[in-house]
N, C-alpha and C. Protein backbone atom coordinates (compact mmCIF):
# COMPACT_ATOMS: atom_id res chain seq x y z
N UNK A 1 19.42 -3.86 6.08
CA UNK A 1 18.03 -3.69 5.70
C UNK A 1 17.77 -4.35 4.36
N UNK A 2 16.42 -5.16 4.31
CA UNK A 2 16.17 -5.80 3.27
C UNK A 2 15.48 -5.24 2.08
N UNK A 3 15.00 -3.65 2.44
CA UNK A 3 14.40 -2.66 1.55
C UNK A 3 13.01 -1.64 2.22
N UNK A 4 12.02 -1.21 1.59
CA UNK A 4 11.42 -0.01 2.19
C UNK A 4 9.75 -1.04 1.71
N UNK A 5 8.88 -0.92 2.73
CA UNK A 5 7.73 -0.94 2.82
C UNK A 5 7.21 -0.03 3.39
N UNK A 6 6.29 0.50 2.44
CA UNK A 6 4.85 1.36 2.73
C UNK A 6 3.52 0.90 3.18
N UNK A 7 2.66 1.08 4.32
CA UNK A 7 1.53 0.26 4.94
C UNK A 7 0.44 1.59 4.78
N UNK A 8 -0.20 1.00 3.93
CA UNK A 8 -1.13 2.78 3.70
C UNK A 8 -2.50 2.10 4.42
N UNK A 9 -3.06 2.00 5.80
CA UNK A 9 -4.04 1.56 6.11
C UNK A 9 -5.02 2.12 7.02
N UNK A 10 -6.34 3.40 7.22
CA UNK A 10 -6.69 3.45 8.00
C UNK A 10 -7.23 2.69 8.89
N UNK A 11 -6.57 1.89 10.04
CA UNK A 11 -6.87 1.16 10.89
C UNK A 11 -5.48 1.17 11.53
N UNK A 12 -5.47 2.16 12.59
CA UNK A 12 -4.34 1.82 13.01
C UNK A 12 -4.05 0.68 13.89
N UNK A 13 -4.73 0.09 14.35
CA UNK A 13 -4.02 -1.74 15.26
C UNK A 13 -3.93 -2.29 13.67
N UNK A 14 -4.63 -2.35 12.76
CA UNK A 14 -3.77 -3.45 11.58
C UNK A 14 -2.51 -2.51 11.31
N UNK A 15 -2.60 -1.74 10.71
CA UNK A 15 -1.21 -0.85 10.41
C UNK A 15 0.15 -1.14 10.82
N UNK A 16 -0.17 -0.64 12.34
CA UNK A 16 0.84 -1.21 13.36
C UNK A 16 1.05 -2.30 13.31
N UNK A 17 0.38 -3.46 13.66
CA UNK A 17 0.54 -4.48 13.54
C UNK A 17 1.24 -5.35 12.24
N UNK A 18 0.88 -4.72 10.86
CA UNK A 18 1.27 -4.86 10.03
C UNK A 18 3.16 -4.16 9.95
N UNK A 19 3.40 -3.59 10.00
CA UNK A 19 4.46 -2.72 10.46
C UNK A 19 5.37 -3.55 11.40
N UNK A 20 4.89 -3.95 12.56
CA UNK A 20 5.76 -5.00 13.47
C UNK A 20 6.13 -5.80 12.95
N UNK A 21 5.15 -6.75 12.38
CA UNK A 21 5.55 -7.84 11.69
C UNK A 21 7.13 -8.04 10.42
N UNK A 22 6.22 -6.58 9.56
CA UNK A 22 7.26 -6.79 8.86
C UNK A 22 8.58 -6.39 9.29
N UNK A 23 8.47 -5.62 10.03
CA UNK A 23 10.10 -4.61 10.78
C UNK A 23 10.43 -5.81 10.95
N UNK A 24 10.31 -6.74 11.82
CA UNK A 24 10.71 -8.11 12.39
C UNK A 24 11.90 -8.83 11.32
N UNK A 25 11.31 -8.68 9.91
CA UNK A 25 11.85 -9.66 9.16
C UNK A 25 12.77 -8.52 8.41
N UNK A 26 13.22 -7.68 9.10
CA UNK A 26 14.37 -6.44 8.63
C UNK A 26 14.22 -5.83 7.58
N UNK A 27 12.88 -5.67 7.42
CA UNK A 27 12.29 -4.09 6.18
C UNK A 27 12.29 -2.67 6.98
N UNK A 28 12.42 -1.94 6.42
CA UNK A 28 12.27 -1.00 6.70
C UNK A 28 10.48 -0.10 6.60
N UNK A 29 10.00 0.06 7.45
CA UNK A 29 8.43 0.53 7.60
C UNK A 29 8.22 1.59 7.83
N UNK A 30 7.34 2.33 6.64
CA UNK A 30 6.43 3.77 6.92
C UNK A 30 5.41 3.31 6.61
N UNK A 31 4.59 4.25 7.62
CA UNK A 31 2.93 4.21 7.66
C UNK A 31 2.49 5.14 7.19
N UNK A 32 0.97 5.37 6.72
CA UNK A 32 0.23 5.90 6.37
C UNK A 32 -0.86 5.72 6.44
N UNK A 33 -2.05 6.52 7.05
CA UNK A 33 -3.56 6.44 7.62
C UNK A 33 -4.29 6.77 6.03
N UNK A 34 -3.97 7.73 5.15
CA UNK A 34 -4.79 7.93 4.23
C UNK A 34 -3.88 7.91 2.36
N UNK A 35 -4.66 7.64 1.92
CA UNK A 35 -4.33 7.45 0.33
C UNK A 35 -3.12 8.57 0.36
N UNK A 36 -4.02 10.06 0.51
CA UNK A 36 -3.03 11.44 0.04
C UNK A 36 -1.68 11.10 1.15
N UNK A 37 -1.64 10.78 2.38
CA UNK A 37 -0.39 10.62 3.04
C UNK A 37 0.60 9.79 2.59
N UNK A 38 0.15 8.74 2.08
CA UNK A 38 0.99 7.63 1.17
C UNK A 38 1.54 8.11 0.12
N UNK A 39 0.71 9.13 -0.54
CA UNK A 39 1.50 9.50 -1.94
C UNK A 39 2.32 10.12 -1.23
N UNK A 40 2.46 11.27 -0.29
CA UNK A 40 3.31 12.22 0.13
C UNK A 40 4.48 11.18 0.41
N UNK A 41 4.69 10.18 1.26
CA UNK A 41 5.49 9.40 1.94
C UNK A 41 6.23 8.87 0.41
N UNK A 42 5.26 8.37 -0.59
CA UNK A 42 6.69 8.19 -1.66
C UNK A 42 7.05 9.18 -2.74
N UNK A 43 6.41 10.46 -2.29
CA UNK A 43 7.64 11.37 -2.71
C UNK A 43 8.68 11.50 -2.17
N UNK A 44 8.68 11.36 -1.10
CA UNK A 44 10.19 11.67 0.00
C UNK A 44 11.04 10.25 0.04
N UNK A 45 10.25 9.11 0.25
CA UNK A 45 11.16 8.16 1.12
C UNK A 45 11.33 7.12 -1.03
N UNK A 46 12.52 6.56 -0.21
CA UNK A 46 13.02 5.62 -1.52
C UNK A 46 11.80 4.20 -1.09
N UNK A 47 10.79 3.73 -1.65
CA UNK A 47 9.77 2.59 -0.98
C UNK A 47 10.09 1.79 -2.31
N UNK A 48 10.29 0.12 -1.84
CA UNK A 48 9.89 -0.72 -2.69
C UNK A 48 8.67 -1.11 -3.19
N UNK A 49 7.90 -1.16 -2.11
CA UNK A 49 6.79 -2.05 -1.73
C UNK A 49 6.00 -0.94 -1.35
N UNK A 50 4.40 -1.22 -1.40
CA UNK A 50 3.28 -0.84 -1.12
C UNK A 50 2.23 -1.68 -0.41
N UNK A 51 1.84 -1.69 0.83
CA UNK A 51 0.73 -2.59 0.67
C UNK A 51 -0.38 -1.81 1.22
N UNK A 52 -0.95 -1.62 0.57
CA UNK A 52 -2.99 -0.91 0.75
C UNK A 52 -3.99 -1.58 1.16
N UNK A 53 -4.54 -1.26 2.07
CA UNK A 53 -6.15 -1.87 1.70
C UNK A 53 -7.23 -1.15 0.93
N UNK A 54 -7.86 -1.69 0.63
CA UNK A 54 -8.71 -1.36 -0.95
C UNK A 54 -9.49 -0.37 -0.35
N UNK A 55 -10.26 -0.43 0.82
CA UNK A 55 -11.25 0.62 1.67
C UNK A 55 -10.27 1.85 2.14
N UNK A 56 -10.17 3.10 1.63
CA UNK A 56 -9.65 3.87 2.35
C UNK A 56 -10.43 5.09 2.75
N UNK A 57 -10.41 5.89 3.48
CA UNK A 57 -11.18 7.59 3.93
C UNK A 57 -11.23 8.10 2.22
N UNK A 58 -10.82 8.18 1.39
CA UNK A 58 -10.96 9.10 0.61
C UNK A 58 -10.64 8.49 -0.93
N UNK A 59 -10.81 7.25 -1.02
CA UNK A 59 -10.65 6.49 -2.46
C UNK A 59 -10.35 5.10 -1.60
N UNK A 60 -10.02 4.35 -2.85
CA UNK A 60 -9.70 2.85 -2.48
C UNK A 60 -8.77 2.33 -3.38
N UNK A 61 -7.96 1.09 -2.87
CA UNK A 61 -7.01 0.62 -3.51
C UNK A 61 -6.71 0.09 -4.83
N UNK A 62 -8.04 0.20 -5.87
CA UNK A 62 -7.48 0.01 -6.98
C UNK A 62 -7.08 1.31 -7.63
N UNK A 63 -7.91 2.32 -7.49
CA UNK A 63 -7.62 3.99 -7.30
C UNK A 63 -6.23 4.21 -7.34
N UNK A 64 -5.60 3.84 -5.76
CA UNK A 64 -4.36 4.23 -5.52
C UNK A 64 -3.24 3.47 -6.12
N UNK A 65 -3.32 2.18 -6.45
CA UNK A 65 -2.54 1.50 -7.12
C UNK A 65 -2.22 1.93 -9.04
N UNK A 66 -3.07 2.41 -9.43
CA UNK A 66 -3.24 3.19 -10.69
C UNK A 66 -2.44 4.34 -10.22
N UNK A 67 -2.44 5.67 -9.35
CA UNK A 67 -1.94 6.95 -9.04
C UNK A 67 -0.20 6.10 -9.37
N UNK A 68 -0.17 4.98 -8.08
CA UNK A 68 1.00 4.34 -7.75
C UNK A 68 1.90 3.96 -8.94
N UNK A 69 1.58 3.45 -9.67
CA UNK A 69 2.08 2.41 -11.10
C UNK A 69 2.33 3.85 -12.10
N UNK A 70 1.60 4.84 -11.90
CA UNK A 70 1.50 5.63 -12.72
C UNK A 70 2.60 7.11 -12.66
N UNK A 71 3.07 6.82 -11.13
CA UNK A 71 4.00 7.86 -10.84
C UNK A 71 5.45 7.15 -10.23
N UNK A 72 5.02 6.05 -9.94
CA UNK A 72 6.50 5.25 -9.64
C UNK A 72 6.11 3.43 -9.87
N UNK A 73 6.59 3.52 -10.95
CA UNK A 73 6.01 2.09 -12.13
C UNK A 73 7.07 1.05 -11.01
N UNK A 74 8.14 1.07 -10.52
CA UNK A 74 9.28 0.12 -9.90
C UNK A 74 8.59 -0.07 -8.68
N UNK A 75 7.92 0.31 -7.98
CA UNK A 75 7.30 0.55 -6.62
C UNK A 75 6.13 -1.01 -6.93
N UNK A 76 6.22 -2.00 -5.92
CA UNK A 76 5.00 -3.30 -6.11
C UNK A 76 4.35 -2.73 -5.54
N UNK A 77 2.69 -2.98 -5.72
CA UNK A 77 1.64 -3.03 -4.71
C UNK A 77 0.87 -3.91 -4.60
N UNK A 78 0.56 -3.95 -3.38
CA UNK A 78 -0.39 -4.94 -2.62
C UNK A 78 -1.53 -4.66 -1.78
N UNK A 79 -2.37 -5.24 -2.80
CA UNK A 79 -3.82 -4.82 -2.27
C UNK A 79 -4.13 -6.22 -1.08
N UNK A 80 -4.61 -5.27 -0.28
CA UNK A 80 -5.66 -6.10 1.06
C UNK A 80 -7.13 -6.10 1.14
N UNK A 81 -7.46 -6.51 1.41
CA UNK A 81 -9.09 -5.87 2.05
C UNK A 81 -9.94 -7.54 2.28
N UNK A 82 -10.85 -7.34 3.44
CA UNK A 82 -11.74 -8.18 3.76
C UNK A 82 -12.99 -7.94 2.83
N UNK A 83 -13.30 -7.29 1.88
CA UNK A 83 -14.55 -6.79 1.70
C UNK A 83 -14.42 -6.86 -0.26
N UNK A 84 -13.41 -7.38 -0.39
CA UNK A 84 -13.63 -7.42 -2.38
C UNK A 84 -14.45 -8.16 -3.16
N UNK A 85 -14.36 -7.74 -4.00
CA UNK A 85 -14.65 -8.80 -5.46
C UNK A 85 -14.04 -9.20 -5.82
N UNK A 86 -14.57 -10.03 -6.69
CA UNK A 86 -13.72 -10.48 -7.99
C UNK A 86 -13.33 -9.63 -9.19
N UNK A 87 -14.08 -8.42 -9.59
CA UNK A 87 -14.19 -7.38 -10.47
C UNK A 87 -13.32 -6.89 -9.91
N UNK A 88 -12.77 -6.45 -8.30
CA UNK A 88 -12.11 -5.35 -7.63
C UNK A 88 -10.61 -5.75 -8.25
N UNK A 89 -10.66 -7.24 -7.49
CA UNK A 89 -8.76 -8.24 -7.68
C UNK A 89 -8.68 -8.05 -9.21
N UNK A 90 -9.54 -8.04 -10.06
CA UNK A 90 -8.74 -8.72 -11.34
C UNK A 90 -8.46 -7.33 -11.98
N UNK A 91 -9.60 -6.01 -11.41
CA UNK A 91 -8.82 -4.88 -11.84
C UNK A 91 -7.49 -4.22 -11.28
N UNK A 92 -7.22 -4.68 -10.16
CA UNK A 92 -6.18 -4.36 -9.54
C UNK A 92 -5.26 -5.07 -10.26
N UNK A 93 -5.11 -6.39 -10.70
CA UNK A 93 -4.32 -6.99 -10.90
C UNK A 93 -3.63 -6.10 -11.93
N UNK A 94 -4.94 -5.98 -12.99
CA UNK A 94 -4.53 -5.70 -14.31
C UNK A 94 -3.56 -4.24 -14.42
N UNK A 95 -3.61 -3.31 -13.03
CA UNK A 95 -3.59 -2.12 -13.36
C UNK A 95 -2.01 -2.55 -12.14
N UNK A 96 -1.56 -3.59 -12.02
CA UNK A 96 -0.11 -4.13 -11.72
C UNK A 96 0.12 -4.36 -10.14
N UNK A 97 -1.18 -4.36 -9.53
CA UNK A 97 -1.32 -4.32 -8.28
C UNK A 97 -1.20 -6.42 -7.77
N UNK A 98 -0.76 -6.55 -6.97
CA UNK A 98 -0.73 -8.12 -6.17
C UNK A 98 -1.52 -8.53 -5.61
C-alpha cells in the first residue's frame, strides 16, 4: 500500500468513483458523505491525504480544511468543487489546503 486517502464527498457516484480510481493506483480508500463523518474517520484511521469538495450538507471545504490543518497539520488536503472562486482557492490555499 502506497498510503491512506480520505474522499469526504456528498455525491456518492463521484465518491465512489473517486475511490476506484484511486484504489486502482494502490492507496488505500475511506469514504465519507459528510464533513462531521470525515472528521470521525480521521480520528480512527491513520489518513495521509484528504480530498473534499468545497459544497458539503453542513459546511464547505475551506471550513473543513481549517478543522483539518488544525487537528492533524501532517494530513494534505484537497479541495474540489465545480462551483468556486477565486476568493474560495486562494483561501483554501492559504489555510494549507491544494
Amino acid at each position: 500500500m502506497k498510503g491512506s486517502v480520505l474522499i469526504i464527498d456528498d455525491e456518492d457516484k463521484l465518491r465512489s468513483l473517486l475511490s476506484r480510481i484511486i484504489g486502482l493506483e494502490d492507496f488505500h480508500v475511506y469514504e465519507a458523505a459528510t464533513s462531521k463523518d470525515g472528521l470521525k474517520k480521521l480520528e480512527k484511521e491513520n489518513i495521509d491525504v484528504v480530498i473534499t469538495d468545497m459544497k458539503l450538507p453542513e459546511g464547505n471545504g475551506v471550513e473543513l480544511t481549517q478543522k483539518i490543518k488544525a487537528l492533524y497539520p501532517q494530513v494534505e488536503v484537497i479541495v474540489l468543487t465545480a462551483y468556486g472562486t477565486m476568493a474560495d482557492g486562494a483561501k483554501a490555499i492559504k489555510l494549507g489546503a491544494f
